[in-house]
N, C-alpha and C. Protein backbone atom coordinates (compact mmCIF):
# COMPACT_ATOMS: atom_id res chain seq x y z
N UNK A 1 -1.16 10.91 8.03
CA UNK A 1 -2.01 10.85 6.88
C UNK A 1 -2.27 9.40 6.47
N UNK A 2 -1.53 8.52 6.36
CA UNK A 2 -1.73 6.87 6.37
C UNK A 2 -2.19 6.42 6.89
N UNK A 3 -2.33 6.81 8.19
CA UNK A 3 -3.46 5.99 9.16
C UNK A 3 -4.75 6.81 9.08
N UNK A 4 -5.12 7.87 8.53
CA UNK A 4 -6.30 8.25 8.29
C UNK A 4 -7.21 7.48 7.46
N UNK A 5 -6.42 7.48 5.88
CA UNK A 5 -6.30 6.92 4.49
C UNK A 5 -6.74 5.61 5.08
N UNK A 6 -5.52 4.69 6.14
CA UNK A 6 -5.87 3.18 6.08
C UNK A 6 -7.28 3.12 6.70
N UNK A 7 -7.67 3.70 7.85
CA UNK A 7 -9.03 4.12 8.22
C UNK A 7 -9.97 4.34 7.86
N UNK A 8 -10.15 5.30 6.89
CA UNK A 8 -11.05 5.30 5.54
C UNK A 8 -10.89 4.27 4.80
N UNK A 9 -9.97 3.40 4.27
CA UNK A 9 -10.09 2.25 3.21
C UNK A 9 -10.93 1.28 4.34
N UNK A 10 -10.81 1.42 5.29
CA UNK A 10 -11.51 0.09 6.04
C UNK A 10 -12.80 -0.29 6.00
N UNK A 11 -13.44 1.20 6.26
CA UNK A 11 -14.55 0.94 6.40
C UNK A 11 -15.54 1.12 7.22
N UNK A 12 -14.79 1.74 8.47
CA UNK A 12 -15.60 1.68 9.51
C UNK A 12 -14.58 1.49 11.06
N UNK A 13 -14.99 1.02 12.02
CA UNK A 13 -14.08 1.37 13.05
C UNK A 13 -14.39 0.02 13.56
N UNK A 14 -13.76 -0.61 13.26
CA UNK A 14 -13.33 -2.47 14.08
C UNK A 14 -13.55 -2.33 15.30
N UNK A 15 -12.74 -1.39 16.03
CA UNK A 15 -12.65 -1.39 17.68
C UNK A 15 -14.24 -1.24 18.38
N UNK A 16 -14.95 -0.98 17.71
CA UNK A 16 -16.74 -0.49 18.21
C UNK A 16 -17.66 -1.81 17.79
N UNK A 17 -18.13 -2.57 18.99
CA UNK A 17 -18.83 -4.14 18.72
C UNK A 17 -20.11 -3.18 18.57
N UNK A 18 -21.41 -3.63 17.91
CA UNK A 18 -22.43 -4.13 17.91
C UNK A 18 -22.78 -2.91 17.01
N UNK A 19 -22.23 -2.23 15.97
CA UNK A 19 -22.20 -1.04 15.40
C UNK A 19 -22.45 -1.53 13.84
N UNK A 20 -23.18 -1.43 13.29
CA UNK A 20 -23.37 -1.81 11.51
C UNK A 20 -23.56 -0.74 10.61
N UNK A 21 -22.92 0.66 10.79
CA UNK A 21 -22.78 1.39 10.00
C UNK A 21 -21.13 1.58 9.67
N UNK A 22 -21.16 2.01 8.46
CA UNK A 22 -19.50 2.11 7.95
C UNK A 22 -19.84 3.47 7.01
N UNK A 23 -18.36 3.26 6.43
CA UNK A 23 -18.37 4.65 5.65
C UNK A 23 -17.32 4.75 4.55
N UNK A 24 -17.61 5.41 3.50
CA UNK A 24 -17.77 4.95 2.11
C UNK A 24 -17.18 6.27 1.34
N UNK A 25 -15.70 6.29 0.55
CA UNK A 25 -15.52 8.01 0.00
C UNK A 25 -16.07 7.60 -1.27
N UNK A 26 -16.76 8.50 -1.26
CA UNK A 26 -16.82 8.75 -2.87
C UNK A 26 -16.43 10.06 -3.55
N UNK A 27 -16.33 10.24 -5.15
CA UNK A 27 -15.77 11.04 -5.76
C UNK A 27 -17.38 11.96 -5.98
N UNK A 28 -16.87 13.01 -5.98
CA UNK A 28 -18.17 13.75 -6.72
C UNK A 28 -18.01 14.87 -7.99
N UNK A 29 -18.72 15.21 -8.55
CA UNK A 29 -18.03 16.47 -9.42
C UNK A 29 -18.22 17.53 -9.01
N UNK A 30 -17.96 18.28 -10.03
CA UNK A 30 -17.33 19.93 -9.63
C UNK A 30 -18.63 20.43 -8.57
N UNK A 31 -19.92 20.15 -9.28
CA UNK A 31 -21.10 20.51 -8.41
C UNK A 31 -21.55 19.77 -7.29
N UNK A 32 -20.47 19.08 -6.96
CA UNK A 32 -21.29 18.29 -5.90
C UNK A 32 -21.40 17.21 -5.54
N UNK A 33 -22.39 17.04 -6.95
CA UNK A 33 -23.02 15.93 -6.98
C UNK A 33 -22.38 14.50 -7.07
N UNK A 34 -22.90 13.50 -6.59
CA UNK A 34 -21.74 12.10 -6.39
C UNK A 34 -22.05 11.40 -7.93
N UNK A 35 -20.31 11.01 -8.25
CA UNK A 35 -20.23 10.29 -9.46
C UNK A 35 -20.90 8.80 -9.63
N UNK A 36 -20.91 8.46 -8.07
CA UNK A 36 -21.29 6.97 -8.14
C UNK A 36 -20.15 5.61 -7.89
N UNK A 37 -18.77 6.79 -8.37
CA UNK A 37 -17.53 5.98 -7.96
C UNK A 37 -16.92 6.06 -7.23
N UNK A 38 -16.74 4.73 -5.70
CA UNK A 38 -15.87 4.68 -4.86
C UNK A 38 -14.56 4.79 -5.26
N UNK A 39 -13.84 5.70 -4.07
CA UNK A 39 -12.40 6.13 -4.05
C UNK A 39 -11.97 4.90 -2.89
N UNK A 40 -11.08 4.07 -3.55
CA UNK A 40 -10.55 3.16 -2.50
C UNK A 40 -8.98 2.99 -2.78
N UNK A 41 -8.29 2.39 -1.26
CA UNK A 41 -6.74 1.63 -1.60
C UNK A 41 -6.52 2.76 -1.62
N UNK A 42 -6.77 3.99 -0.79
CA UNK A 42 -6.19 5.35 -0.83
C UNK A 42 -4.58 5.55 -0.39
N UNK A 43 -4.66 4.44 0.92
CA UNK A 43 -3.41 4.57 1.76
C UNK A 43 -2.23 4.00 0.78
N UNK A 44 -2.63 2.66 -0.02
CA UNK A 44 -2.04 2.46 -1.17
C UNK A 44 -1.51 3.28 -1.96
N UNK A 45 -2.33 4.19 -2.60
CA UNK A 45 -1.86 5.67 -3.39
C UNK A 45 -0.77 6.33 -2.65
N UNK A 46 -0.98 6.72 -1.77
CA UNK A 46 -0.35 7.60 -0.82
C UNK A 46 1.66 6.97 -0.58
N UNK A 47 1.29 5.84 -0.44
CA UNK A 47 2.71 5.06 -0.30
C UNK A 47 3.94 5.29 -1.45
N UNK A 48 2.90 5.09 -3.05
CA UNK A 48 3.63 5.11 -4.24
C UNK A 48 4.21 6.82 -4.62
N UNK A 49 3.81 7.68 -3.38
CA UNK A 49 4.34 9.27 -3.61
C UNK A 49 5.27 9.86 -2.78
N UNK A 50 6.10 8.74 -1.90
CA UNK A 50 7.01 8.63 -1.14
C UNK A 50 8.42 9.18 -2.27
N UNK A 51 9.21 10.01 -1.98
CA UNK A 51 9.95 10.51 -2.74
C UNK A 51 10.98 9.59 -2.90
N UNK A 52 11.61 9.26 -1.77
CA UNK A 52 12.73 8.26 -1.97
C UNK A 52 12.71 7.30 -2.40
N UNK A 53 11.55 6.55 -2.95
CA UNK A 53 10.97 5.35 -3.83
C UNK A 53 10.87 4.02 -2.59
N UNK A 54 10.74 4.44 -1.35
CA UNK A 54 10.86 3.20 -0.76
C UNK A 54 9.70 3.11 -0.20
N UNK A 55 8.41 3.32 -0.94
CA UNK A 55 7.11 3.18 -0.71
C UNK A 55 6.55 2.95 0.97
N UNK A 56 7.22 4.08 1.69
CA UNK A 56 6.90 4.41 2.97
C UNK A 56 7.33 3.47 3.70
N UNK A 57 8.07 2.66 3.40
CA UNK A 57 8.67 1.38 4.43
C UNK A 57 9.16 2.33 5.80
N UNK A 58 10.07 3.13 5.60
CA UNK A 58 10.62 3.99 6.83
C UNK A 58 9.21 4.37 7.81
N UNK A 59 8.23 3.98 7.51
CA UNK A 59 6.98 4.20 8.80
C UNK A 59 7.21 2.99 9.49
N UNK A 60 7.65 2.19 9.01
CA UNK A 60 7.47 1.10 10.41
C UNK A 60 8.21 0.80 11.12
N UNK A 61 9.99 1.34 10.81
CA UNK A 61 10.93 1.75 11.66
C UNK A 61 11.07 2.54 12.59
């Protein structure tokens, strides 16, 4: 799930040269429709819900 998240915060896919489209979450409401406000620093979020409080450090071990 973190490397999805960090994937989506990026922006787009680094590894692909000559490519100028990216991609962008946004929030929408109940109907649908887009609020206008980017959802970013997701993978960030995701870290601070690590139960043991050690903000996912144990992934890089």
């Amino acid at each position: 799930m973190f490397a999805t998240l960090d994937e989506l915060d990026g922006g787009g896919d680094v590894n692909v040269s000559g490519v100028e489209a990216g991609w962008l979450v946004m929030e929408s409401g109940e109907d649908g429709s887009s609020t206008g406000r980017a959802l970013s620093r997701l993978h960030e979020d995701l870290l601070t819900l690590d139960p043991s409080g050690r903000d996912g450090a144990d992934l890089w071990q």
